[in-house]
N, C-alpha and C. Protein backbone atom coordinates (compact mmCIF):
# COMPACT_ATOMS: atom_id res chain seq x y z
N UNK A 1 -54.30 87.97 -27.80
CA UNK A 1 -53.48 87.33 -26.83
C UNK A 1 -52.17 86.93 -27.46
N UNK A 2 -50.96 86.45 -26.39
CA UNK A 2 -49.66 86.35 -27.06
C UNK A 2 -49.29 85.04 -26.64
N UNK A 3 -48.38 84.96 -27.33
CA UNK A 3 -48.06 83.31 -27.69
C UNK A 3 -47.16 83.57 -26.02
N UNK A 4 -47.49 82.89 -25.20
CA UNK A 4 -46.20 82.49 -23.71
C UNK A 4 -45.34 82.32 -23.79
N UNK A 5 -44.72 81.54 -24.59
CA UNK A 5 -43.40 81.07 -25.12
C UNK A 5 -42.70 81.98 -26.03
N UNK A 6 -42.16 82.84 -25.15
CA UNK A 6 -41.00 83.64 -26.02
C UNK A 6 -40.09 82.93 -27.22
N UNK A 7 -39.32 83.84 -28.02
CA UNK A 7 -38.27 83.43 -28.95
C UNK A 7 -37.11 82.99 -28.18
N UNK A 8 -36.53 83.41 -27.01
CA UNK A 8 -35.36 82.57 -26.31
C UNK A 8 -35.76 81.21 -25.38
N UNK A 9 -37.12 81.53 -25.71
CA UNK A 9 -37.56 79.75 -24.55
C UNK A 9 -37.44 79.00 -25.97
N UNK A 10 -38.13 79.20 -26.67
CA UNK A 10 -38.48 78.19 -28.24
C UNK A 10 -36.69 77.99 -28.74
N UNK A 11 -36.13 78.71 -28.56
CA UNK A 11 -34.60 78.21 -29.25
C UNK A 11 -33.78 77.54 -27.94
N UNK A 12 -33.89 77.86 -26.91
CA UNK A 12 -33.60 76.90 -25.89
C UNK A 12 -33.99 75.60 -26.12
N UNK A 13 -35.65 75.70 -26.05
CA UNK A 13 -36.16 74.28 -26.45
C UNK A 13 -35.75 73.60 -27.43
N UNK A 14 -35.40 74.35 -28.42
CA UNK A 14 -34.69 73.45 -29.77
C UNK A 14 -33.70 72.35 -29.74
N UNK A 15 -32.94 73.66 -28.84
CA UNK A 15 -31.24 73.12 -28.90
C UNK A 15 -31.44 72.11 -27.88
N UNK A 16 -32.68 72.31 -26.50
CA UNK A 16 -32.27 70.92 -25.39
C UNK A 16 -33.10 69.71 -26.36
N UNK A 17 -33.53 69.97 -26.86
CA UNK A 17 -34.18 68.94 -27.56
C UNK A 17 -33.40 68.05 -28.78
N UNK A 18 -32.27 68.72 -29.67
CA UNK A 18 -31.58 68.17 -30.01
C UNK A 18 -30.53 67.52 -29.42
N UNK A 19 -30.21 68.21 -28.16
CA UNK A 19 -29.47 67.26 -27.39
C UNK A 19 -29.80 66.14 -26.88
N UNK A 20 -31.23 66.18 -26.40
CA UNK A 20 -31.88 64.80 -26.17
C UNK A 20 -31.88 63.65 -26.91
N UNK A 21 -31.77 63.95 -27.98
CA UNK A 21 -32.14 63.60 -29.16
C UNK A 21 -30.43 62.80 -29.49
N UNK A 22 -29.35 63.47 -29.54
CA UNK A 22 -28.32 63.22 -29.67
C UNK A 22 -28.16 62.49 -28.82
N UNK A 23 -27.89 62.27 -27.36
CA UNK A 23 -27.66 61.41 -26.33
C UNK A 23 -28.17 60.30 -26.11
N UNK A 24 -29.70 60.07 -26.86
CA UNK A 24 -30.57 58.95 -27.19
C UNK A 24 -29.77 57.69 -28.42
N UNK A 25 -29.40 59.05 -29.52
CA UNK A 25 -28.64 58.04 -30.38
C UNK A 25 -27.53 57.43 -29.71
N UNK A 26 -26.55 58.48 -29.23
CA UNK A 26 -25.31 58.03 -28.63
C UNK A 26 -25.50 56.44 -27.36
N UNK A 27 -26.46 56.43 -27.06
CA UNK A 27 -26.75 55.26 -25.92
C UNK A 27 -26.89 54.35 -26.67
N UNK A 28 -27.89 54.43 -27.61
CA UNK A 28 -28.02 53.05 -28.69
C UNK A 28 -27.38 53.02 -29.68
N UNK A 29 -26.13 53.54 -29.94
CA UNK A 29 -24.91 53.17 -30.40
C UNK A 29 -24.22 52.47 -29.64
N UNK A 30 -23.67 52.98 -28.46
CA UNK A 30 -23.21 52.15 -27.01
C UNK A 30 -23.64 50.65 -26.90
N UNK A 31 -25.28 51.16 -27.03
CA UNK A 31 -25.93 49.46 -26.64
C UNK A 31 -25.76 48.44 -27.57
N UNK A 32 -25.43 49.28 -28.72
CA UNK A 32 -24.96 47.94 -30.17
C UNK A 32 -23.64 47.70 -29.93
N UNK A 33 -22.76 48.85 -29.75
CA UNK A 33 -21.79 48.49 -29.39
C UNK A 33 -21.26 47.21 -28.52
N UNK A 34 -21.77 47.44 -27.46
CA UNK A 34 -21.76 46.63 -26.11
C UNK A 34 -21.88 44.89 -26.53
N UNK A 35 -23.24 45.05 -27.34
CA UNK A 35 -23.81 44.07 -27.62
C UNK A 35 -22.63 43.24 -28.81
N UNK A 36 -22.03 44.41 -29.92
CA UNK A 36 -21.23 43.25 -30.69
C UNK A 36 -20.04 42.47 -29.93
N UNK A 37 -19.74 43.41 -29.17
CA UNK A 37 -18.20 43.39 -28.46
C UNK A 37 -18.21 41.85 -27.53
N UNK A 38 -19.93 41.71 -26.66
CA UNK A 38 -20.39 40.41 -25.89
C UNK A 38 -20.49 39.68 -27.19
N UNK A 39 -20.67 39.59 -28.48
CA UNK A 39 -21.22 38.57 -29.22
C UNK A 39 -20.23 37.91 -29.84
N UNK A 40 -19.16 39.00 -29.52
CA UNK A 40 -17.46 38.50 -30.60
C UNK A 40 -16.43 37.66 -29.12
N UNK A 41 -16.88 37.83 -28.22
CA UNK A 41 -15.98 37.54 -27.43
C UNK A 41 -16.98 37.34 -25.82
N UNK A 42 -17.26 35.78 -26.29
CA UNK A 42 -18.31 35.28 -25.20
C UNK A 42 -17.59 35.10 -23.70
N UNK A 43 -18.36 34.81 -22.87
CA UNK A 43 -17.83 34.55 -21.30
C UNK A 43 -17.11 33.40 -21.76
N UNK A 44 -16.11 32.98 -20.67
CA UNK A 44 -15.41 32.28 -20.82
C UNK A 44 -15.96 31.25 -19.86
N UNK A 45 -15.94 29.47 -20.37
CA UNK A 45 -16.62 28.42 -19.31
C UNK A 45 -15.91 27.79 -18.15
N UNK A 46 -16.06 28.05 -17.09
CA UNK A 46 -15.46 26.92 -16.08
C UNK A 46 -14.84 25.79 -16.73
N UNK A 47 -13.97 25.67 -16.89
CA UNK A 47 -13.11 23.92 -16.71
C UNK A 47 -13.85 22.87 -16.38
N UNK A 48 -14.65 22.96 -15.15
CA UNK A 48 -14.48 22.23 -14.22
C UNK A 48 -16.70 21.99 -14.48
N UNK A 49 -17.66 22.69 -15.13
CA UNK A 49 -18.46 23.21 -15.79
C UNK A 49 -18.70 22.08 -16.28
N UNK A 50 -18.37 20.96 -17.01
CA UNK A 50 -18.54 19.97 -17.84
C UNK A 50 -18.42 19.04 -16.75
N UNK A 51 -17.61 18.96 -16.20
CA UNK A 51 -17.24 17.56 -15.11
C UNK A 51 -18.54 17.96 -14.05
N UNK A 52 -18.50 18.68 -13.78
CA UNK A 52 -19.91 18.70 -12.95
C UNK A 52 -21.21 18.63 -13.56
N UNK A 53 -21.59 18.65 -14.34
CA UNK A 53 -22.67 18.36 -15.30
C UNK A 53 -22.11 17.00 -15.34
N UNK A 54 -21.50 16.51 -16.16
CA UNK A 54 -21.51 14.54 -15.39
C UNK A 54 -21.67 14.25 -14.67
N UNK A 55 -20.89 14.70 -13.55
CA UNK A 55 -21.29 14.12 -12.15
C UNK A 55 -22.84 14.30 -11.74
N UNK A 56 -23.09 15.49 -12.21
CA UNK A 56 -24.80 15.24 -11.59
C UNK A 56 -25.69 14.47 -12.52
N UNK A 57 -24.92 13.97 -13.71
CA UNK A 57 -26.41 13.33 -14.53
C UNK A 57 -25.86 11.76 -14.37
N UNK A 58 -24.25 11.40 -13.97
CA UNK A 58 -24.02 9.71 -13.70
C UNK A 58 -24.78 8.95 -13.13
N UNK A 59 -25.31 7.56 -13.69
CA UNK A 59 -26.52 6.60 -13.32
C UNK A 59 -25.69 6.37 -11.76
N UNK A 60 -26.44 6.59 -10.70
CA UNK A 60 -25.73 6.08 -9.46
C UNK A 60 -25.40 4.47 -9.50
N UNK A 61 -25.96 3.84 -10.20
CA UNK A 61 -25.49 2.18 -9.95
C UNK A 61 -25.57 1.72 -11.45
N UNK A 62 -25.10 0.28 -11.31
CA UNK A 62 -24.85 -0.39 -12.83
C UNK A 62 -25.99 -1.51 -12.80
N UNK A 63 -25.66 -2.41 -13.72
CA UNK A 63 -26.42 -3.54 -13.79
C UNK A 63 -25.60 -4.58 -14.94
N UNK A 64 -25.49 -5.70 -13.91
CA UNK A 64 -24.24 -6.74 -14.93
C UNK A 64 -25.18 -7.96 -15.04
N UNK A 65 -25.57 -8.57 -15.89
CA UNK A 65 -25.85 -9.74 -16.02
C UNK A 65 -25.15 -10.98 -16.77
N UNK A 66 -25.30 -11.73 -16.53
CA UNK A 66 -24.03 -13.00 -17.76
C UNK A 66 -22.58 -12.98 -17.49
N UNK A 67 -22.02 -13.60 -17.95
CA UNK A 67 -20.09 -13.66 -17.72
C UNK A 67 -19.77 -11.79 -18.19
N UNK A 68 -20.54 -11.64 -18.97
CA UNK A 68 -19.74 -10.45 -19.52
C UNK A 68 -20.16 -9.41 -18.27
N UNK A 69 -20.93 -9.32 -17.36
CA UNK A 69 -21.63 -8.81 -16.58
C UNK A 69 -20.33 -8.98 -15.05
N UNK A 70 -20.56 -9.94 -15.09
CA UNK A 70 -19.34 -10.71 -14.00
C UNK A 70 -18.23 -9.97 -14.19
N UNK A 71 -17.43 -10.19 -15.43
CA UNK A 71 -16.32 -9.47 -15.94
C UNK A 71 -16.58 -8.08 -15.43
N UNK A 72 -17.23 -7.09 -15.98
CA UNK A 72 -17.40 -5.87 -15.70
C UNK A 72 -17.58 -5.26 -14.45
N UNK A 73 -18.22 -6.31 -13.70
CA UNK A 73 -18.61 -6.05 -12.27
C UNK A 73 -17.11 -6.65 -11.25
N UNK A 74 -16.14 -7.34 -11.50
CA UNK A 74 -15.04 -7.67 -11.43
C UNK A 74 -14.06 -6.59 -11.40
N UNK A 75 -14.20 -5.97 -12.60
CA UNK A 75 -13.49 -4.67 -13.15
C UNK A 75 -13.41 -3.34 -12.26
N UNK A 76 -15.00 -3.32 -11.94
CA UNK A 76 -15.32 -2.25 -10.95
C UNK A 76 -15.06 -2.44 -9.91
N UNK A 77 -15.12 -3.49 -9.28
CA UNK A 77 -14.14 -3.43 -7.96
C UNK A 77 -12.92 -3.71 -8.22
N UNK A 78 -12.52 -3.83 -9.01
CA UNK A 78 -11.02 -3.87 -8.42
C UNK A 78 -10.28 -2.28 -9.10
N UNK A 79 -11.13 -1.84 -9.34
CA UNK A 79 -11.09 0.25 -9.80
C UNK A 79 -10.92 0.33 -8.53
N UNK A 80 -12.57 0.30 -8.04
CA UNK A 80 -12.65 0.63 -6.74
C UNK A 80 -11.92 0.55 -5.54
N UNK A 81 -11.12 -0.85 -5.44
CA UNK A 81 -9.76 -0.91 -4.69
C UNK A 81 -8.64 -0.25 -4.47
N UNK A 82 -8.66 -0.31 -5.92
CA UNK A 82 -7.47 0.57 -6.29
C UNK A 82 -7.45 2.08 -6.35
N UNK A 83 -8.64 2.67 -5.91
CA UNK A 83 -8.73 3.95 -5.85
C UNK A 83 -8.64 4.11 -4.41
N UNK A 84 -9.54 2.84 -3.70
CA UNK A 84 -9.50 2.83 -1.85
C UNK A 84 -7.59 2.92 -1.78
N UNK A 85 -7.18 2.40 -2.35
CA UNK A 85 -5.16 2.09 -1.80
C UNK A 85 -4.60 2.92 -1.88
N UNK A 86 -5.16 4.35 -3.10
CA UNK A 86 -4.50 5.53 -3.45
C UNK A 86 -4.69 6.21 -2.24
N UNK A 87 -5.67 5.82 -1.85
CA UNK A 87 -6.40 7.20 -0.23
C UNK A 87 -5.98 6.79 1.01
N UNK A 88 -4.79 5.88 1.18
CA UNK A 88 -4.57 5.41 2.13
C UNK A 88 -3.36 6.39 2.65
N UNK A 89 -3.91 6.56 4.08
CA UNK A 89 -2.55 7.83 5.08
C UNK A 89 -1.41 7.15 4.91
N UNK A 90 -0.51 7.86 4.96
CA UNK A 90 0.77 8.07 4.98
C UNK A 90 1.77 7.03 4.32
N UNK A 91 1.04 7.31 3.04
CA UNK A 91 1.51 6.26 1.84
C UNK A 91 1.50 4.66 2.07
N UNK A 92 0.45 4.27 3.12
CA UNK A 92 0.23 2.96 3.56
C UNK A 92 1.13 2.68 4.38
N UNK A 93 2.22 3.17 5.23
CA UNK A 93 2.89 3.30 6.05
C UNK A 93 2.58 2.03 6.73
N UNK A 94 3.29 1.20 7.68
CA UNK A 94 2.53 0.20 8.64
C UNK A 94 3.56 0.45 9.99
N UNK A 95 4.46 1.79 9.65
CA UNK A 95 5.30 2.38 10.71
C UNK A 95 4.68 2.88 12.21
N UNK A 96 4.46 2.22 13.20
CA UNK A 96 3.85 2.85 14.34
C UNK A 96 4.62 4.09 14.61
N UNK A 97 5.69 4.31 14.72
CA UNK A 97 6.46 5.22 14.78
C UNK A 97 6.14 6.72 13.94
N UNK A 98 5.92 6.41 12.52
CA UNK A 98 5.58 7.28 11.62
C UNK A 98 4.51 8.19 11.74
N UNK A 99 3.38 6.92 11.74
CA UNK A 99 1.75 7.09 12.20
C UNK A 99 1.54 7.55 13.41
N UNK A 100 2.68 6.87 14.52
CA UNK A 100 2.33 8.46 15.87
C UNK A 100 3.23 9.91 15.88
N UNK A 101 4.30 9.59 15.19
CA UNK A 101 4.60 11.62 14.62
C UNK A 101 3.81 12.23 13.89
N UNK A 102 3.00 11.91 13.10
CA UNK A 102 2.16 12.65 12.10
C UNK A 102 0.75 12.74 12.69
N UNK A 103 0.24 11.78 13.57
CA UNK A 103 -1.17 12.05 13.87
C UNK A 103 -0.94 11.99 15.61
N UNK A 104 -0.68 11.10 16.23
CA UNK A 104 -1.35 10.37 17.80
C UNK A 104 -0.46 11.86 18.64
N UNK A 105 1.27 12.03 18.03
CA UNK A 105 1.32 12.80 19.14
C UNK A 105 0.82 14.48 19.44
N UNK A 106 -0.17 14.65 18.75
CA UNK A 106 -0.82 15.82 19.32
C UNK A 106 -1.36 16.04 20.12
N UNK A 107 -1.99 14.59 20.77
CA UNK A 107 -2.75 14.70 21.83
C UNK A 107 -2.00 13.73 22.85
N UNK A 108 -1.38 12.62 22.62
CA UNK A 108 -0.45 11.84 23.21
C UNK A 108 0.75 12.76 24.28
N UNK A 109 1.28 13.81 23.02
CA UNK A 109 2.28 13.96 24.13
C UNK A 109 1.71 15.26 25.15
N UNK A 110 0.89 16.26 24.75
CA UNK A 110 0.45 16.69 25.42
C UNK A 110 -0.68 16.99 26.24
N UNK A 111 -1.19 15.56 26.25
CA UNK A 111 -2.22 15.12 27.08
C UNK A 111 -3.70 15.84 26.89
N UNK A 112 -4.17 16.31 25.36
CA UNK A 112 -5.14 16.91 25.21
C UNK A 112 -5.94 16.44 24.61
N UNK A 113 -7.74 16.80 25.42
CA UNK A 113 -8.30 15.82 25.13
C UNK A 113 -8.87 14.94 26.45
N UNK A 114 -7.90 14.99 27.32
CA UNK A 114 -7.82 13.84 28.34
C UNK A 114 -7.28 12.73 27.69
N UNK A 115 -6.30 12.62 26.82
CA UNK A 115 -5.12 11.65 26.27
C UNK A 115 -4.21 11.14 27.11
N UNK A 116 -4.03 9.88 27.63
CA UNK A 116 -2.78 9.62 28.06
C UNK A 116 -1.49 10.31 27.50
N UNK A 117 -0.43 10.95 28.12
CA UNK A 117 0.76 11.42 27.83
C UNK A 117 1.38 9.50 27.50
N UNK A 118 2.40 9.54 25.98
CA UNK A 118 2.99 8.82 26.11
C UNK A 118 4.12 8.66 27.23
N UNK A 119 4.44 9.68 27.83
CA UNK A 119 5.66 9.68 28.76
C UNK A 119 5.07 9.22 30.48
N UNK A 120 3.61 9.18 30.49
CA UNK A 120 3.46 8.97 31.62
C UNK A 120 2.86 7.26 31.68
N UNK A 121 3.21 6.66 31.99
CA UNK A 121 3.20 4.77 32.28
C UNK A 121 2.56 4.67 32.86
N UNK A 122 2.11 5.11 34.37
CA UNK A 122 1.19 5.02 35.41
C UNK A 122 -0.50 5.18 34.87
N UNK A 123 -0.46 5.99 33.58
CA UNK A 123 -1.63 6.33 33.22
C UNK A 123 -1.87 5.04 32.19
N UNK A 124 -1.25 4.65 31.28
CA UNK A 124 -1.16 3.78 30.20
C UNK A 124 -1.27 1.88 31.31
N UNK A 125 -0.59 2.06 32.34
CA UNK A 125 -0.94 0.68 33.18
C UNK A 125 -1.99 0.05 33.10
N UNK A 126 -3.28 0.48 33.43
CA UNK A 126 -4.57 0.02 32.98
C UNK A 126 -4.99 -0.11 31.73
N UNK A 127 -4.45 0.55 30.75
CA UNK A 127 -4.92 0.38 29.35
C UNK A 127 -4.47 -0.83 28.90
N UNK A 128 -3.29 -0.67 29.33
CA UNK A 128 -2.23 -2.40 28.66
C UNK A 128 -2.72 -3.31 29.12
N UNK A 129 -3.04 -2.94 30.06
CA UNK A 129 -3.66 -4.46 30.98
C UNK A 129 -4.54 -5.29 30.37
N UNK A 130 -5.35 -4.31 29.61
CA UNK A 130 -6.88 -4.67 29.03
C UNK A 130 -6.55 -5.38 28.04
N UNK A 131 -5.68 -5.42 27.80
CA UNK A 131 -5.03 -6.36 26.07
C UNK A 131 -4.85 -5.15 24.91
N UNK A 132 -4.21 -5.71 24.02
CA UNK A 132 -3.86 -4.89 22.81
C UNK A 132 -5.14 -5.52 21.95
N UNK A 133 -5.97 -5.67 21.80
CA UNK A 133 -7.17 -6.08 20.98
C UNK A 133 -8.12 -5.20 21.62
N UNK A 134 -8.49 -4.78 22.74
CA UNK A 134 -9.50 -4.08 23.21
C UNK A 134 -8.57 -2.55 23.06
N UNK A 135 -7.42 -2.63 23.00
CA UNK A 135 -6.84 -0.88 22.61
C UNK A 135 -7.10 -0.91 21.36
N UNK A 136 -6.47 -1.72 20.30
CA UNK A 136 -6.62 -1.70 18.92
C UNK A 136 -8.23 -0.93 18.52
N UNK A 137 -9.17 -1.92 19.33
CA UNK A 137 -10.68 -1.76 19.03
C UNK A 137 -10.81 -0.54 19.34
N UNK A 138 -10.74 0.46 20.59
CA UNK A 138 -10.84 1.75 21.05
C UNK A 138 -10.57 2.73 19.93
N UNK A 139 -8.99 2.48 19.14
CA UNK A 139 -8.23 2.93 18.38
C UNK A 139 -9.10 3.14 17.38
N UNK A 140 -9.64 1.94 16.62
CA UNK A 140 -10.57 1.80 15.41
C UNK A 140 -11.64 2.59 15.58
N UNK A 141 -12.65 2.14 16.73
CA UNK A 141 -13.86 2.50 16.40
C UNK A 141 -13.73 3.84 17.02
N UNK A 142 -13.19 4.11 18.25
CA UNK A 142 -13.04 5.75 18.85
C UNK A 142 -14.04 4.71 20.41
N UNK A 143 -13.50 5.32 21.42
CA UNK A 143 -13.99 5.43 22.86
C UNK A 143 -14.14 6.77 23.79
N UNK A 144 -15.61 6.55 24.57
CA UNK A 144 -15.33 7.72 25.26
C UNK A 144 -15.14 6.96 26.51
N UNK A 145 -14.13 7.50 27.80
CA UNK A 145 -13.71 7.42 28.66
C UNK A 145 -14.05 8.02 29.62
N UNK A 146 -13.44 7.87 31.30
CA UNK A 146 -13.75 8.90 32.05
C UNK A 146 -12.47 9.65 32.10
N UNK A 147 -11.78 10.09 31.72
CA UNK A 147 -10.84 11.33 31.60
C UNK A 147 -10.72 11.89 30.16
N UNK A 148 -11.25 10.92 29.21
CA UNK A 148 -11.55 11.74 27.99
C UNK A 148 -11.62 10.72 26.53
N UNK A 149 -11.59 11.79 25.42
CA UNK A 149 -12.56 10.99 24.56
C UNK A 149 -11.45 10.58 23.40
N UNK A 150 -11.24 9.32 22.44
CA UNK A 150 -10.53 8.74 21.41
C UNK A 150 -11.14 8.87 20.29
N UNK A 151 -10.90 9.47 19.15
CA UNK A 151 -11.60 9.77 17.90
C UNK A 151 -11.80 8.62 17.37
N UNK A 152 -12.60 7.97 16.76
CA UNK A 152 -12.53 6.48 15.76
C UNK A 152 -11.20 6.78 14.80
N UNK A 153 -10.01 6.18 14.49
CA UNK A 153 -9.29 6.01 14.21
C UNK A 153 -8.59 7.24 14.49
N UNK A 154 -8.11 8.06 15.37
CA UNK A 154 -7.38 9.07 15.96
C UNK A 154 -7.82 10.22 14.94
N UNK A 155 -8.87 10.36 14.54
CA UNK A 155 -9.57 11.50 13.54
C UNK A 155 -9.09 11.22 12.12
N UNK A 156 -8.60 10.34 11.65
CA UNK A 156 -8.20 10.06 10.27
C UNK A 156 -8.16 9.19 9.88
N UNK A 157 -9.85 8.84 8.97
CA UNK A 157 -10.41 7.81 8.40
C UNK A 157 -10.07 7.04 7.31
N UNK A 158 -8.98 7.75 7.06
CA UNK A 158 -7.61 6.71 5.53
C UNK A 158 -6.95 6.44 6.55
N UNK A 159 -6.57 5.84 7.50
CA UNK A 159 -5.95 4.89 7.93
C UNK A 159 -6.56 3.38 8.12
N UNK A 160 -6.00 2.76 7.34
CA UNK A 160 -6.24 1.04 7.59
C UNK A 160 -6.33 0.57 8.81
N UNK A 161 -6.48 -0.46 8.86
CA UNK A 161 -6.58 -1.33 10.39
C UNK A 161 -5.22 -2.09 10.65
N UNK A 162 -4.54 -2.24 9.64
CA UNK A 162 -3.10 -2.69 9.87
C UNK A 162 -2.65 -1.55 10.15
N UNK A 163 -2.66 -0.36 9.89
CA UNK A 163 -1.99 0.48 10.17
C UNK A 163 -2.31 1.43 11.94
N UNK A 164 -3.46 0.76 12.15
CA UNK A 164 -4.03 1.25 13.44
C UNK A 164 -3.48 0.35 14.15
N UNK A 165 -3.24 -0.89 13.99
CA UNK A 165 -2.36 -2.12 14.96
C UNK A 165 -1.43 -1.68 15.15
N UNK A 166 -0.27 -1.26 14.16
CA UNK A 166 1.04 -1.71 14.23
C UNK A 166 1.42 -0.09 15.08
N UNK A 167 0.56 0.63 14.92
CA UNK A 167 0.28 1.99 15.82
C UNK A 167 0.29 1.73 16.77
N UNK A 168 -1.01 1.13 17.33
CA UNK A 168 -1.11 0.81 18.95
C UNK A 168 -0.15 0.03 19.24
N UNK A 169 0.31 -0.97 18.72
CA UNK A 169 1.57 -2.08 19.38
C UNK A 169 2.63 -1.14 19.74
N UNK A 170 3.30 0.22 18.90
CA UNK A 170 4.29 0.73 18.82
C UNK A 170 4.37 1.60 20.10
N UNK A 171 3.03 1.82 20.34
CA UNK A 171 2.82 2.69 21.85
C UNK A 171 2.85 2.13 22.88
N UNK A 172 2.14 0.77 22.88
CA UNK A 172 2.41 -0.48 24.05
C UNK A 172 3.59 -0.44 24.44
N UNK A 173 4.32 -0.80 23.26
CA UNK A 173 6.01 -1.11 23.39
C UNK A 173 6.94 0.11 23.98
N UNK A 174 6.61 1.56 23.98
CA UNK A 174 6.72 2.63 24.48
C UNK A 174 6.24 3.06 25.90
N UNK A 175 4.68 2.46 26.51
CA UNK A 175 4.61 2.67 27.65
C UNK A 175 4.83 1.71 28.49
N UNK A 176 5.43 0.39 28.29
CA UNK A 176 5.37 -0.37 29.42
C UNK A 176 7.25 -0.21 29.75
């Protein structure tokens, strides 16, 4: 009997076999490659990567005991203040004028919402009536109505309460 495998299959086989063979090395050259190139020149970290890792491991509350406790707890609120004064709209403004170009007349002047138009008086008559303490209050906390609804502080919760007064007074003084 004869061998199946001719002399041009067996030298075929050689040569695909050294190629296999070659392309095997060539990949795990690549893969070392690859590998020094990640080891010399790592990912680069978020900025921002560290500050969030604090923020999620910060004790949510403190604990002050004694004068020195007092002191510290003193300290923290008045941080805390002073961070509330930074967040205040329109640079603490107490301009009614200001505070209704930048926020009230979007819905003020064009009546959306079911907003009184500042230009219409007949609609604003009953509101004034009610006092400027029960508008102020509407202003603050938000009212719903029967022609429509007032956001708690006209949708923008950095505004103060002095600054929601001297708002509503400035509109009073405009619709009557």
């Amino acid at each position: 009997m004869s061998n199946p495998v001719t002399s041009t299959d067996r030298i075929f086989l050689k040569h695909f076999a050294m190629l296999i063979g070659f392309l095997a090395i060539v990949a795990i050259l690549l893969m070392a490659l690859g590998a020094h190139i990640y080891a010399s020149h790592p990912p680069e970290q978020s900025p921002k990567a560290a500050a969030a890792v604090n923020d999620r491991i910060a004790p949510v509350g403190a604990v002050y005991a004694g004068d020195t406790g007092r002191a510290a707890m003193q300290a923290a609120q008045d941080a805390a203040k002073a961070a509330a004064a930074s967040q205040v709209a329109y640079g603490g403004t107490t301009d009614g004028a200001t505070i209704f170009g930048n926020l009230c007349k979007t819905c003020h002047e064009t009546g959306a919402g079911g907003a009184p138009k500042i230009s219409d008086k007949a609609a604003w008559a009953p509101r004034v009536a009610q006092g400027l303490d029960t508008l102020v209050k509407h202003a603050t906390e938000g009212f719903t109505g029967k022609s429509g609804v007032m956001p708690p502080k006209g949708g923008n919760p950095a505004l103060t309460d002095e600054q929601i007064k001297a708002t509503v007074t400035w509109i009073v003084s405009q619709v009557k």
